[in-house]
N, C-alpha and C. Protein backbone atom coordinates (compact mmCIF):
# COMPACT_ATOMS: atom_id res chain seq x y z
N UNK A 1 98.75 78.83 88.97
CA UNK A 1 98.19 79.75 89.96
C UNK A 1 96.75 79.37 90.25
N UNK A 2 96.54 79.54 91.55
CA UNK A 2 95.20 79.01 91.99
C UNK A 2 93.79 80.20 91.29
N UNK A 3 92.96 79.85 90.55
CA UNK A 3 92.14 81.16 90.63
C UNK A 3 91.82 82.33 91.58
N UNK A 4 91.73 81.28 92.86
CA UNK A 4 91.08 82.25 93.87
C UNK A 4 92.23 83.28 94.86
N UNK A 5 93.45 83.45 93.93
CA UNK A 5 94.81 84.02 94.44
C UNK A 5 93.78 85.68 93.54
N UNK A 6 93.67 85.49 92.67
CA UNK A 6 93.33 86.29 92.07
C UNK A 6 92.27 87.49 92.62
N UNK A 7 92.53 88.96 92.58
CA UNK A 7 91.88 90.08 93.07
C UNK A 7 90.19 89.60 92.59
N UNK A 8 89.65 89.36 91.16
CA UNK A 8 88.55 89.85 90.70
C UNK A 8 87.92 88.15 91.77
N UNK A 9 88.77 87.44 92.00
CA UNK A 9 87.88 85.58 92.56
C UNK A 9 88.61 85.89 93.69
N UNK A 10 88.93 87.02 94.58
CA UNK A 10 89.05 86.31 96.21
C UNK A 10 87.60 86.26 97.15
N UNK A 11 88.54 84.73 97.61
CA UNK A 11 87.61 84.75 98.34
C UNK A 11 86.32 84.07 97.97
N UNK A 12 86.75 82.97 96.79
CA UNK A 12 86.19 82.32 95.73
C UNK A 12 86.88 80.74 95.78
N UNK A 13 86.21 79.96 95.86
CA UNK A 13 87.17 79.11 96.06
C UNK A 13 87.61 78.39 94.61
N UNK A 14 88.69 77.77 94.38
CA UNK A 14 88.74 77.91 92.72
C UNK A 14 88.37 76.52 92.36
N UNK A 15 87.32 75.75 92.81
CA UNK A 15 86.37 74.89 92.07
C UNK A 15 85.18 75.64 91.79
N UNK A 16 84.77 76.81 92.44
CA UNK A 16 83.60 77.55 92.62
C UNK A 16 84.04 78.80 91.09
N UNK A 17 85.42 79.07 90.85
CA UNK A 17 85.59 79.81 90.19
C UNK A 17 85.69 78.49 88.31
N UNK A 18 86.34 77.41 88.74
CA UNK A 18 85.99 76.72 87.44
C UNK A 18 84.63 76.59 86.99
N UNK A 19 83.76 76.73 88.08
CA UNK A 19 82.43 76.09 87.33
C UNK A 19 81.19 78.01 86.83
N UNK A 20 82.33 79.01 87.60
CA UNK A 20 81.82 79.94 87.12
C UNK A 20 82.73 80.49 85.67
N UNK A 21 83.40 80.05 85.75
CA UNK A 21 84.37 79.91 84.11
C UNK A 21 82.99 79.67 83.33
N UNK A 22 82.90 78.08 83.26
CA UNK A 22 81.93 77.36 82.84
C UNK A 22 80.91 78.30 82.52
N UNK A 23 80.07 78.63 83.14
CA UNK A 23 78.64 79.10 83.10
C UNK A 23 78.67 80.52 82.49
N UNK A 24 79.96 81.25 82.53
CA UNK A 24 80.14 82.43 81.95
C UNK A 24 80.91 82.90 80.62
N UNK A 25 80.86 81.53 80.11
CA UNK A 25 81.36 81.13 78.71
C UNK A 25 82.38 81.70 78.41
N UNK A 26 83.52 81.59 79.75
CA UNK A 26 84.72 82.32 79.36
C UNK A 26 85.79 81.82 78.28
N UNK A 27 86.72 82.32 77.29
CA UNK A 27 87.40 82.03 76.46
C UNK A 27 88.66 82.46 76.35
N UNK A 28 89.92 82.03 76.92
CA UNK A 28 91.79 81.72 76.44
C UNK A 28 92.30 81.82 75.07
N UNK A 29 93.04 82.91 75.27
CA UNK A 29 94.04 83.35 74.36
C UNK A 29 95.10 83.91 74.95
N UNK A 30 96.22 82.87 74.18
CA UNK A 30 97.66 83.53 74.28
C UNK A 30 98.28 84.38 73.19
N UNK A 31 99.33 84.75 74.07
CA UNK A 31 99.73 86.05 73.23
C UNK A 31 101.55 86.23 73.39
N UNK A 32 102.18 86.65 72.40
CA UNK A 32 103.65 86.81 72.66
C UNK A 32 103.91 88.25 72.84
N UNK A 33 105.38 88.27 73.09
CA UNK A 33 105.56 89.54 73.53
C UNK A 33 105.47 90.84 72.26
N UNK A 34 105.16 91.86 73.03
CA UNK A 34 105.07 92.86 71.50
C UNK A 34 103.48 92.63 70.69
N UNK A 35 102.52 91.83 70.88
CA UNK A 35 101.21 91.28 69.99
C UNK A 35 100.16 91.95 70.47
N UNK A 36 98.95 93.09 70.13
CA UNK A 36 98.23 93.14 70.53
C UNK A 36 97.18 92.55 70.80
N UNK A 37 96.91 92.40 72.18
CA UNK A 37 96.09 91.84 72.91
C UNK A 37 94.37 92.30 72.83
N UNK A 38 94.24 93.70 73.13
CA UNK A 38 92.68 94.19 73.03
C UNK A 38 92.82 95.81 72.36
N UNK A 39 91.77 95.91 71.41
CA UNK A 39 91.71 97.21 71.28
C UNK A 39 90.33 97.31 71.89
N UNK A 40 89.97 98.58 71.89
CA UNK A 40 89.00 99.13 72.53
C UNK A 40 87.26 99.30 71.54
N UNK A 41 87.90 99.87 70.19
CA UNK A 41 87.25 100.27 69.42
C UNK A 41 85.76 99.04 68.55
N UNK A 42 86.50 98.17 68.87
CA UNK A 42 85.00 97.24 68.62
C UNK A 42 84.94 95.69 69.32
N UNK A 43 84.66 96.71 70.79
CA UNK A 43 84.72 95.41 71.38
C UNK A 43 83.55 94.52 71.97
N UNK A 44 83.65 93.37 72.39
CA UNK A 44 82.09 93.41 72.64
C UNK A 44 81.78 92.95 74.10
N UNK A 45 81.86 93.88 74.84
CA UNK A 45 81.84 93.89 76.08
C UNK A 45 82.41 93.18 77.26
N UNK A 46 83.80 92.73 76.79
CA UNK A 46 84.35 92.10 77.69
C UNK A 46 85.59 92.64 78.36
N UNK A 47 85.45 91.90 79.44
CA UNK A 47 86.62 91.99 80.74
C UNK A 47 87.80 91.03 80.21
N UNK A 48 89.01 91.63 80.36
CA UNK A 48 90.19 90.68 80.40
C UNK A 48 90.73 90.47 81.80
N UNK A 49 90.95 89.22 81.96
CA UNK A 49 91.88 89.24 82.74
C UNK A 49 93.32 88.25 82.68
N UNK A 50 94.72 88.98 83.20
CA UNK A 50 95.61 88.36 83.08
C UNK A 50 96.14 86.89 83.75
N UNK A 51 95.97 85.89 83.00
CA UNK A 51 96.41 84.52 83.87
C UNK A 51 98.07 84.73 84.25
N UNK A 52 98.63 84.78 82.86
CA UNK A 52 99.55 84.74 82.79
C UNK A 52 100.55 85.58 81.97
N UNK A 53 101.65 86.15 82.84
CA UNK A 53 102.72 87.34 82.16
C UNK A 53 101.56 88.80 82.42
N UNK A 54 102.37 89.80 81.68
CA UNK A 54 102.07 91.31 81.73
C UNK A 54 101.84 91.58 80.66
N UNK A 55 101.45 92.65 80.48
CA UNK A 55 100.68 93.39 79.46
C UNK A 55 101.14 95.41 79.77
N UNK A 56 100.63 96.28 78.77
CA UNK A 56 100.76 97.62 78.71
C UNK A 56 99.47 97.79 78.57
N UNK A 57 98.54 98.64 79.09
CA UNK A 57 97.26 99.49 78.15
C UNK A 57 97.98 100.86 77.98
N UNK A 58 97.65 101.00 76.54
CA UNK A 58 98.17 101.92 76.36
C UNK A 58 97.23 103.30 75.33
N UNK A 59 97.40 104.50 75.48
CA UNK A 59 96.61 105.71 74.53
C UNK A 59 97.45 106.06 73.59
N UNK A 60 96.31 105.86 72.41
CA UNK A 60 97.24 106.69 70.96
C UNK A 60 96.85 107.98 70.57
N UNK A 61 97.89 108.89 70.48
CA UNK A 61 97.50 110.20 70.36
C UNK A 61 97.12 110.23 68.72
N UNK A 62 97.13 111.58 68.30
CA UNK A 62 96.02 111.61 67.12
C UNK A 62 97.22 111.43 66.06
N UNK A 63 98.27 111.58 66.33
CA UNK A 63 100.14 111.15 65.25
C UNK A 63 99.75 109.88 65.53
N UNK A 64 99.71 108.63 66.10
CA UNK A 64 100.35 107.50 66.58
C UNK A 64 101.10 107.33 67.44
N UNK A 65 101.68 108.25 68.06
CA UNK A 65 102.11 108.15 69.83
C UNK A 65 101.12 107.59 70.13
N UNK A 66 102.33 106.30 71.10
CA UNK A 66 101.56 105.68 72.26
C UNK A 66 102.25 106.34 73.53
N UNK A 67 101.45 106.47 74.99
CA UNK A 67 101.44 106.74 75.95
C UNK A 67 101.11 105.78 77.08
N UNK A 68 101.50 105.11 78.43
CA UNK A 68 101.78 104.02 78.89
C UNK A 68 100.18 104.41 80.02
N UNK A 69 99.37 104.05 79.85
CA UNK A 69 97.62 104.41 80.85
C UNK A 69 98.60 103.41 82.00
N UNK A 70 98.80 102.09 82.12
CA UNK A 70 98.87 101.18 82.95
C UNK A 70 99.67 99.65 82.80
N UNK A 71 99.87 99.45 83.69
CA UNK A 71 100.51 98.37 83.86
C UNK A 71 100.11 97.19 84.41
N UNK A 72 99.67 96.03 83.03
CA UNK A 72 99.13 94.87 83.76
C UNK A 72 99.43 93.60 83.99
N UNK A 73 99.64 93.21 85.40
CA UNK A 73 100.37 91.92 85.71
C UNK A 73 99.25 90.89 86.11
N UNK A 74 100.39 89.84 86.63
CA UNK A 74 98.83 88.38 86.53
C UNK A 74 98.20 88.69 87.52
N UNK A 75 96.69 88.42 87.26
CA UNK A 75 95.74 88.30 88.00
C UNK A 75 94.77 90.42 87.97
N UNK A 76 95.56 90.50 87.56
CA UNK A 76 94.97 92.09 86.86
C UNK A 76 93.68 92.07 85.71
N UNK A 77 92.77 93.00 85.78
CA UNK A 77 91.62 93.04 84.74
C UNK A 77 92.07 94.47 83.73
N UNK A 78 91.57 94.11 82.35
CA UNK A 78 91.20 95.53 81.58
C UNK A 78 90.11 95.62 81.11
N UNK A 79 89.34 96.38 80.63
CA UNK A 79 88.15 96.81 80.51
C UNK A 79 86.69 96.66 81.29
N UNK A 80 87.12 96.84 82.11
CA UNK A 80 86.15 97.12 83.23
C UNK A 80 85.46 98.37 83.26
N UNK A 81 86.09 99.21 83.11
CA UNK A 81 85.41 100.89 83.23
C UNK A 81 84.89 101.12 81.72
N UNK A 82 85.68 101.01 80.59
CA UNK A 82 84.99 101.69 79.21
C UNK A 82 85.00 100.06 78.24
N UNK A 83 84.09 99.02 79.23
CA UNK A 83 83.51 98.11 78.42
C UNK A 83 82.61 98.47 77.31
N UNK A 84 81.62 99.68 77.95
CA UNK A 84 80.76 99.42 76.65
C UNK A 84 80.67 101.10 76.57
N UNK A 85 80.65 102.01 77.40
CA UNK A 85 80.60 103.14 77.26
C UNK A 85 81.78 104.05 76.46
N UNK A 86 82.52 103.32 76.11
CA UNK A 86 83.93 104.44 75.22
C UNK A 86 83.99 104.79 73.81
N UNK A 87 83.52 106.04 73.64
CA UNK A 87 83.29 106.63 72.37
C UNK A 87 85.05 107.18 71.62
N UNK A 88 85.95 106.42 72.31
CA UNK A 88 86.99 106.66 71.34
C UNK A 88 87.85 105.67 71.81
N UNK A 89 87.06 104.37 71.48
CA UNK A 89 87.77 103.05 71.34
C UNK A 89 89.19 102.73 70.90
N UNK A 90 89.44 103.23 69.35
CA UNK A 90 90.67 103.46 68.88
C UNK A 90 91.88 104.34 69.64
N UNK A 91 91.48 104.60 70.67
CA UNK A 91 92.76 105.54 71.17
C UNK A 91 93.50 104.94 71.99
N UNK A 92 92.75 103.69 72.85
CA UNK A 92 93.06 102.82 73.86
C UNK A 92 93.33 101.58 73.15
N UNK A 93 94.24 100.87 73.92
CA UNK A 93 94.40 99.19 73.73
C UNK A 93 95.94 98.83 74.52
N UNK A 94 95.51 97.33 74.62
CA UNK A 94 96.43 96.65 75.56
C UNK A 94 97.16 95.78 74.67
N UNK A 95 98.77 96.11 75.30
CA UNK A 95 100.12 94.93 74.43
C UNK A 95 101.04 94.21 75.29
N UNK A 96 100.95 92.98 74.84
CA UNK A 96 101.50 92.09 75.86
C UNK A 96 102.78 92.62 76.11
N UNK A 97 103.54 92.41 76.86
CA UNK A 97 105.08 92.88 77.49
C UNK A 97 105.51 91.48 77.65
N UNK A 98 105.18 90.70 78.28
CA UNK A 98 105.68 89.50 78.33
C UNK A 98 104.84 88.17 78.34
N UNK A 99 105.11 87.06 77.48
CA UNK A 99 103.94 86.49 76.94
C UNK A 99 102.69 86.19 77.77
N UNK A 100 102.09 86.16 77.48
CA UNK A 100 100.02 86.11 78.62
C UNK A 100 99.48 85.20 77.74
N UNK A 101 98.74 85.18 78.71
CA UNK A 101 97.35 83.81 78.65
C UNK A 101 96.65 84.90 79.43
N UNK A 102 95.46 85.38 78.46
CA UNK A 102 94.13 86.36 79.15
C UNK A 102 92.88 85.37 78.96
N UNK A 103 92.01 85.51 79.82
CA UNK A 103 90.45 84.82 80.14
C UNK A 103 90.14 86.18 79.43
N UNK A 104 89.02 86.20 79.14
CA UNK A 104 87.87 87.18 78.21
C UNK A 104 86.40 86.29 79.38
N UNK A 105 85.93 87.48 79.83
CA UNK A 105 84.30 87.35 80.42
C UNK A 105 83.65 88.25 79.61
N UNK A 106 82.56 87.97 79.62
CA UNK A 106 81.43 89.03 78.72
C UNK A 106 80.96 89.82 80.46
N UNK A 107 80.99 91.12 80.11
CA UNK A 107 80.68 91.61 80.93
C UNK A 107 79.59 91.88 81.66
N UNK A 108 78.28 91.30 80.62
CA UNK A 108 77.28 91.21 81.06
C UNK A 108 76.80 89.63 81.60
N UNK A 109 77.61 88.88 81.63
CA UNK A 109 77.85 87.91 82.62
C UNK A 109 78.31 87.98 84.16
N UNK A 110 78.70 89.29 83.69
CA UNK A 110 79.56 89.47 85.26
C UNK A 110 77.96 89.82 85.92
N UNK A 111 77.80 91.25 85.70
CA UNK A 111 76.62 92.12 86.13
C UNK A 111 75.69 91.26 86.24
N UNK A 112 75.38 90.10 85.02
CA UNK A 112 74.23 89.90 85.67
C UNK A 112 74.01 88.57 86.06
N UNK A 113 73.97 88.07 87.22
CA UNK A 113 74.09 86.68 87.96
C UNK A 113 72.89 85.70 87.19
N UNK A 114 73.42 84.75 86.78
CA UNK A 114 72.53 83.62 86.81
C UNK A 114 71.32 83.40 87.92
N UNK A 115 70.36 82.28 86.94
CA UNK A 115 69.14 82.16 87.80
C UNK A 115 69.20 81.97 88.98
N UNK A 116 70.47 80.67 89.32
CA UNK A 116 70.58 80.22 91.19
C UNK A 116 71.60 81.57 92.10
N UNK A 117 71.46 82.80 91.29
CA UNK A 117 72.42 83.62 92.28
C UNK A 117 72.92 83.25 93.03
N UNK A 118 74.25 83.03 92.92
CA UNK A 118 75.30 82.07 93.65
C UNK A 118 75.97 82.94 94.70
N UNK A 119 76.11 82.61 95.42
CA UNK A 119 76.93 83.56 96.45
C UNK A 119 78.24 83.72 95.91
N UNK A 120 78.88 83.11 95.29
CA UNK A 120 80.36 83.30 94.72
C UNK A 120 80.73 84.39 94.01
N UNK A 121 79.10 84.14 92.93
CA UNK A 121 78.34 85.27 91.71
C UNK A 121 78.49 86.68 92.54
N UNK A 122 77.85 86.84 93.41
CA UNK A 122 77.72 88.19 94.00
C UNK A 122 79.18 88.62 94.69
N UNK A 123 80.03 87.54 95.18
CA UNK A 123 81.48 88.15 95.51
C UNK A 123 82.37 88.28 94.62
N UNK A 124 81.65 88.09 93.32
CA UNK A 124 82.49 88.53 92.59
C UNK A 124 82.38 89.91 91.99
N UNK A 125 80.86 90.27 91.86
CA UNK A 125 80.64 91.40 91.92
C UNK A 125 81.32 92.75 93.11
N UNK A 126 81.62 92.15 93.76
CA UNK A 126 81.86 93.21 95.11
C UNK A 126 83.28 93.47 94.51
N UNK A 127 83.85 91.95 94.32
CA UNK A 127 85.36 92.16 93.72
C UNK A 127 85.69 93.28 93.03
N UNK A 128 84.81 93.00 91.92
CA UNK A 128 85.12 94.01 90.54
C UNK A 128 84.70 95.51 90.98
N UNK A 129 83.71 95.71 91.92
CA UNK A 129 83.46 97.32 92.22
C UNK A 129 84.85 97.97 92.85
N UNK A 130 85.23 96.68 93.96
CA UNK A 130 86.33 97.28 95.01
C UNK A 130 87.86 97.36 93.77
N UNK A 131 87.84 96.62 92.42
CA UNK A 131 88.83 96.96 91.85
C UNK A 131 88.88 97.91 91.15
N UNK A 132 87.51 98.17 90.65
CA UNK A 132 87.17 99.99 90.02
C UNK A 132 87.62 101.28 90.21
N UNK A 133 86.85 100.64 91.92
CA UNK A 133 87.64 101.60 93.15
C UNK A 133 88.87 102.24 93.13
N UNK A 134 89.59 100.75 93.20
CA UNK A 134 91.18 100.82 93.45
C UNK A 134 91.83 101.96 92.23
N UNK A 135 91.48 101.44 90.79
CA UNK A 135 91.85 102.06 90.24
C UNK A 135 91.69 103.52 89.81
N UNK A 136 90.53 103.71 90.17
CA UNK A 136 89.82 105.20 90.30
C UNK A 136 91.19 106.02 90.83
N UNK A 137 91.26 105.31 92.27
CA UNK A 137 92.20 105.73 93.16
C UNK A 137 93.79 105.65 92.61
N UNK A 138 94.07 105.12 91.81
CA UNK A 138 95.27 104.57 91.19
C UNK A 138 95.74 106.21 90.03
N UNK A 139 94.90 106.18 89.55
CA UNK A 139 94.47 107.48 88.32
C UNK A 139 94.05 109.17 88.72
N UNK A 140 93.54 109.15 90.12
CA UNK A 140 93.90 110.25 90.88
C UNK A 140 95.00 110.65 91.51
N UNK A 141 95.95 109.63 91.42
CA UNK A 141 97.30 109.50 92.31
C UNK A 141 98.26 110.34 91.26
N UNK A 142 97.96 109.44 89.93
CA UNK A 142 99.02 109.72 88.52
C UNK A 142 98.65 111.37 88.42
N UNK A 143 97.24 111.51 88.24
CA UNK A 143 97.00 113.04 87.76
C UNK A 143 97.72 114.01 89.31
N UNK A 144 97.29 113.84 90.28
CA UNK A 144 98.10 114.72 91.16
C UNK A 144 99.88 114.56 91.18
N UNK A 145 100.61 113.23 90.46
CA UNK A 145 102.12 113.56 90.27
C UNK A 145 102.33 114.43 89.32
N UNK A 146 101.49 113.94 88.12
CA UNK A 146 101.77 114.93 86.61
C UNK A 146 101.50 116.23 86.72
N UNK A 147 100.76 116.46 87.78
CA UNK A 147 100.03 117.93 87.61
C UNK A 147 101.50 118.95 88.54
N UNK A 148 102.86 118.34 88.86
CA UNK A 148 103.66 118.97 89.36
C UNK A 148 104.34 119.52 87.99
N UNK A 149 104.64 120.33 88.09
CA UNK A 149 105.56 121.01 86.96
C UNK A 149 107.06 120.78 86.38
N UNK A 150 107.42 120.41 87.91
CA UNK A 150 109.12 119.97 87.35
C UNK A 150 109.06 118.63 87.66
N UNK A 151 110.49 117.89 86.73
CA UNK A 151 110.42 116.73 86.53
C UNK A 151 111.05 116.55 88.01
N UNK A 152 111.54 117.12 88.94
CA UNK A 152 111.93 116.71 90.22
C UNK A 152 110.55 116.50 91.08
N UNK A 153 110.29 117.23 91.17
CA UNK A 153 108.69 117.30 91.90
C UNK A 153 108.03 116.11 91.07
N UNK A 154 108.08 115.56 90.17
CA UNK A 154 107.09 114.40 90.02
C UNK A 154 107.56 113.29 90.17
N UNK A 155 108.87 113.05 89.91
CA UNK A 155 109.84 111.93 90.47
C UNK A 155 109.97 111.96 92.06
N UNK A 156 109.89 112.75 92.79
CA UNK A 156 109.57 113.06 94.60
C UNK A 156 108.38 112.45 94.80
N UNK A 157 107.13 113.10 94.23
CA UNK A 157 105.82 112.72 94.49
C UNK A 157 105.30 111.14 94.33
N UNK A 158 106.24 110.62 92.77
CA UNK A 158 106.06 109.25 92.76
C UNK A 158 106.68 108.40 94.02
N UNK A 159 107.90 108.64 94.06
CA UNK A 159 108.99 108.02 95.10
C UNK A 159 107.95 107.77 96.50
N UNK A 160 107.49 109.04 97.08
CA UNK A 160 107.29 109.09 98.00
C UNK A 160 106.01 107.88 98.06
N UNK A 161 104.85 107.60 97.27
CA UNK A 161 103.73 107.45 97.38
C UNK A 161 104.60 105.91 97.52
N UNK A 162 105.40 105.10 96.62
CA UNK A 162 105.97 104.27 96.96
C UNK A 162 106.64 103.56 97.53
N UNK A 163 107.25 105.06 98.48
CA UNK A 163 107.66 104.43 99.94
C UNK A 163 105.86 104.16 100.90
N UNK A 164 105.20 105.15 101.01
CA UNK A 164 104.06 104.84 101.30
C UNK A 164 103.23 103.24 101.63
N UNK A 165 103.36 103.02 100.15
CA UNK A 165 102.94 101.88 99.89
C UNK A 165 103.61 100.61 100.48
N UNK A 166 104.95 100.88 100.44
CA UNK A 166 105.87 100.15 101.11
C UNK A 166 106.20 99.84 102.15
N UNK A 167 105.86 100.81 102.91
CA UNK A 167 106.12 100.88 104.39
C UNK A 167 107.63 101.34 104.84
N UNK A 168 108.35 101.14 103.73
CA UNK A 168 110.03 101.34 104.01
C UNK A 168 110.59 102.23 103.09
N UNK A 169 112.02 102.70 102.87
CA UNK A 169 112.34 104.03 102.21
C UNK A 169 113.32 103.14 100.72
N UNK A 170 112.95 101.64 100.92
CA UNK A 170 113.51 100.86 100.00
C UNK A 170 112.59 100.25 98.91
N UNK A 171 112.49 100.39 97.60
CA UNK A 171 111.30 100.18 96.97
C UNK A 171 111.83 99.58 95.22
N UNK A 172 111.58 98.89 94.97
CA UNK A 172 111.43 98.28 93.42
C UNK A 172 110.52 99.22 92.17
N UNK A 173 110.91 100.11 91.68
CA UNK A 173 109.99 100.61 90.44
C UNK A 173 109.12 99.32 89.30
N UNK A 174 108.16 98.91 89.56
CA UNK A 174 107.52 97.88 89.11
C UNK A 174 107.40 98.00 87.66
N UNK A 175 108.42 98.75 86.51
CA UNK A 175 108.63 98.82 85.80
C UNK A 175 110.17 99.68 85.20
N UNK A 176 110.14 99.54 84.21
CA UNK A 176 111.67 99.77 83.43
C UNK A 176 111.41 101.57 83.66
N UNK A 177 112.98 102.07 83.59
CA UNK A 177 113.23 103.51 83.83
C UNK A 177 112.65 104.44 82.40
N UNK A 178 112.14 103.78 81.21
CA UNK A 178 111.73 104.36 80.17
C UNK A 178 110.30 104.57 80.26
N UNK A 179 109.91 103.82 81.11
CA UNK A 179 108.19 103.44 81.18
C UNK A 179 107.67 104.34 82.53
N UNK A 180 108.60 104.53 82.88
CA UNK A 180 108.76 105.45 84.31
C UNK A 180 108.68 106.99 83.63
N UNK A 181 109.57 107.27 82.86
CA UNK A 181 109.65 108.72 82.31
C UNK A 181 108.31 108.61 81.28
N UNK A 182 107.37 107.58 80.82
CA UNK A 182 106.16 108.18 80.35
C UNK A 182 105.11 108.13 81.14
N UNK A 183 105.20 107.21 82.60
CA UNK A 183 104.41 107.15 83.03
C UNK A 183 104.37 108.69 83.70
N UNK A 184 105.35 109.07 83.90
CA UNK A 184 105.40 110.68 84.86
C UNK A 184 104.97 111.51 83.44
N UNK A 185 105.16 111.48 81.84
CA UNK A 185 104.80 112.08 81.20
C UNK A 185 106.37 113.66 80.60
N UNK A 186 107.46 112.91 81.02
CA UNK A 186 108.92 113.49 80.82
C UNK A 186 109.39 112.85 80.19
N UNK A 187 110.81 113.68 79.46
CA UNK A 187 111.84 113.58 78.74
C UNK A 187 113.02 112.41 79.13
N UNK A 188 112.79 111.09 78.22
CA UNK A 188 113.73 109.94 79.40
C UNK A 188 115.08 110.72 79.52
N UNK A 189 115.32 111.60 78.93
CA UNK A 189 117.05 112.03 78.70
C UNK A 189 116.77 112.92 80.24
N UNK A 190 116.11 113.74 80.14
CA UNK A 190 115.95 114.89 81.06
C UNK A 190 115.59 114.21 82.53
N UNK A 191 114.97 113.00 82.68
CA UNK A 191 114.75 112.38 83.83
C UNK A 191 115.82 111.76 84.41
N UNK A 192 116.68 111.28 83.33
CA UNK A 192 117.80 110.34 83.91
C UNK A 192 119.05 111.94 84.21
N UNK A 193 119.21 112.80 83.88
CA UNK A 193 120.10 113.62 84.14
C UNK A 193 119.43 113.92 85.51
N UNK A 194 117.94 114.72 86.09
CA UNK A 194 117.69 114.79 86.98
C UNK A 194 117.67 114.01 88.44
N UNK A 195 117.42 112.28 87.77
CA UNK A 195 118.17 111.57 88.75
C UNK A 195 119.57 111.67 89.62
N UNK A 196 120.45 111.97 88.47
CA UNK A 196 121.70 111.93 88.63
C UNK A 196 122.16 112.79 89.33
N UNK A 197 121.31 113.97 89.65
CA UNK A 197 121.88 115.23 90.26
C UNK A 197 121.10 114.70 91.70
N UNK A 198 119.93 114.46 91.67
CA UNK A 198 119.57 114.00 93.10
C UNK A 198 120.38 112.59 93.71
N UNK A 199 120.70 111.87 93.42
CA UNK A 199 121.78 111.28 93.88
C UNK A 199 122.93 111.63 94.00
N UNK A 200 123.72 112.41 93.28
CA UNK A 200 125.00 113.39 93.81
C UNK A 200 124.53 114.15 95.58
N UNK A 201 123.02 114.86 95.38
CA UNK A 201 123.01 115.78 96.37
C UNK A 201 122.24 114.93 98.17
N UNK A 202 122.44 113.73 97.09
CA UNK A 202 122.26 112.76 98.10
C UNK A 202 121.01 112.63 98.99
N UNK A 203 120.10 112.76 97.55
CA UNK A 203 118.84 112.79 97.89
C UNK A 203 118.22 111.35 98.28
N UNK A 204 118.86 110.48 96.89
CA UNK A 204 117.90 108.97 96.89
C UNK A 204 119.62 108.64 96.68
N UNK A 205 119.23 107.34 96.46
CA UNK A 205 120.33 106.11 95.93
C UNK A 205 119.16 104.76 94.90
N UNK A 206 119.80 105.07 93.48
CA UNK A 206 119.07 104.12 92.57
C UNK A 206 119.69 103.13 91.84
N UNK A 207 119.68 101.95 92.15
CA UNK A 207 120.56 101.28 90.92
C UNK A 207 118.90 100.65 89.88
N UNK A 208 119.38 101.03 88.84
CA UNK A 208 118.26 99.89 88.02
C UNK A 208 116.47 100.28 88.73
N UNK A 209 115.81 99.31 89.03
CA UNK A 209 115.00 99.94 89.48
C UNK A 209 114.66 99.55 90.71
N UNK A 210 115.74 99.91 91.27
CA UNK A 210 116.26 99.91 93.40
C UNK A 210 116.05 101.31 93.62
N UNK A 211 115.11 101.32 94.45
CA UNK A 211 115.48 102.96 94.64
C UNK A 211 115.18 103.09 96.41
N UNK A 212 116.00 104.12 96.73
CA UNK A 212 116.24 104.41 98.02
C UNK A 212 116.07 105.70 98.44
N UNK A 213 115.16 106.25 99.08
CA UNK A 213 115.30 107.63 99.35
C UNK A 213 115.90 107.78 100.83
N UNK A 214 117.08 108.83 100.73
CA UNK A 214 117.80 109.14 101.63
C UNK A 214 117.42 110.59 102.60
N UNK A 215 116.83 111.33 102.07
CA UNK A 215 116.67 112.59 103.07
C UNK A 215 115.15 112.70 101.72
């Protein structure tokens, strides 16, 4: 994959992004599936980002429940927002799903541009605000599905935002139907029965994670 395919380097050209590798003393590690990748709790200020395969970030409740924060595919960043500010490090961390190759930036490489302030330097900065952004926006979306009460109403609210996104009433769940019932924060038993009745009443049509909304 070319660097400059990538959200945090568009618009970067990727000789401009090797030699900012270079200068920002970035460092590669792979990882298999199931291996944790980053915890939160003593970290030292760096950005991940995914070269290669997916990843989970995920929250541990105060038992050891984990809970699914996000879903990260190639060319995706983590710790951008609670690089250095997160006073409950241990609750957060990211696990590969399918094997990765992550870059590690020090984050205060990012922020703060070298002596020749490079123009590349500063679009990359813009990058990382407009992906902050995004996700800001990503995490206001989740809290207004969860905040519906029934598991129909939050399976509607998701559906819909994903036809949205889509443009069409035909859409891929960009993850497995188990990861779906934590991402909505429901019972996988109780979600998959509720499916089943909205497809009888011929609401959607789902195979796997095909989903179709019909009325």
């Amino acid at each position: 994959m070319e660097m400059s395919t990538r959200a945090l380097f568009d618009q970067i050209s990727s000789q401009d992004c090797q030699k900012m590798y270079g200068c920002m003393e970035v460092i590669r590690r792979k990882y298999k599936s199931g291996e944790l990748i980053y915890t939160f709790q003593n970290n030292q200020g760096q950005i991940g980002i995914i070269e290669k395969g997916s990843a989970w970030m995920e929250r541990i409740d105060i038992d050891g429940n984990s809970s699914m924060l996000d879903h990260l595919e190639e060319g995706e960043i983590f710790g951008e927002i609670i690089a250095f500010a997160n006073q409950c490090g241990k609750q957060f961390q990211v696990v590969c799903e399918h094997e990765c190759t992550v870059a590690y930036v020090p984050y205060k490489k990012i922020i703060t541009p070298c002596g020749k302030v490079c123009e590349c330097h500063q679009r990359m900065i813009e990058n990382l605000l407009a992906i902050i952004s995004e996700k800001a926006q990503n995490l206001s979306e989740r809290i207004e599905i969860i905040s519906n009460r029934s598991i129909r109403t939050k399976l509607l609210y998701y559906f819909q935002i994903q036809v949205a996104k889509a443009g069409v009433k035909s859409f891929r769940i960009p993850f497995s139907v188990t990861t779906l019932s934590e991402y909505l924060c429901v019972d996988r038993s109780a979600m998959a029965r509720e499916i089943g009745k909205m497809k009888e009443e011929g609401i959607l049509e789902m195979h796997r994670r095909d989903v179709t909304l019909l009325n």
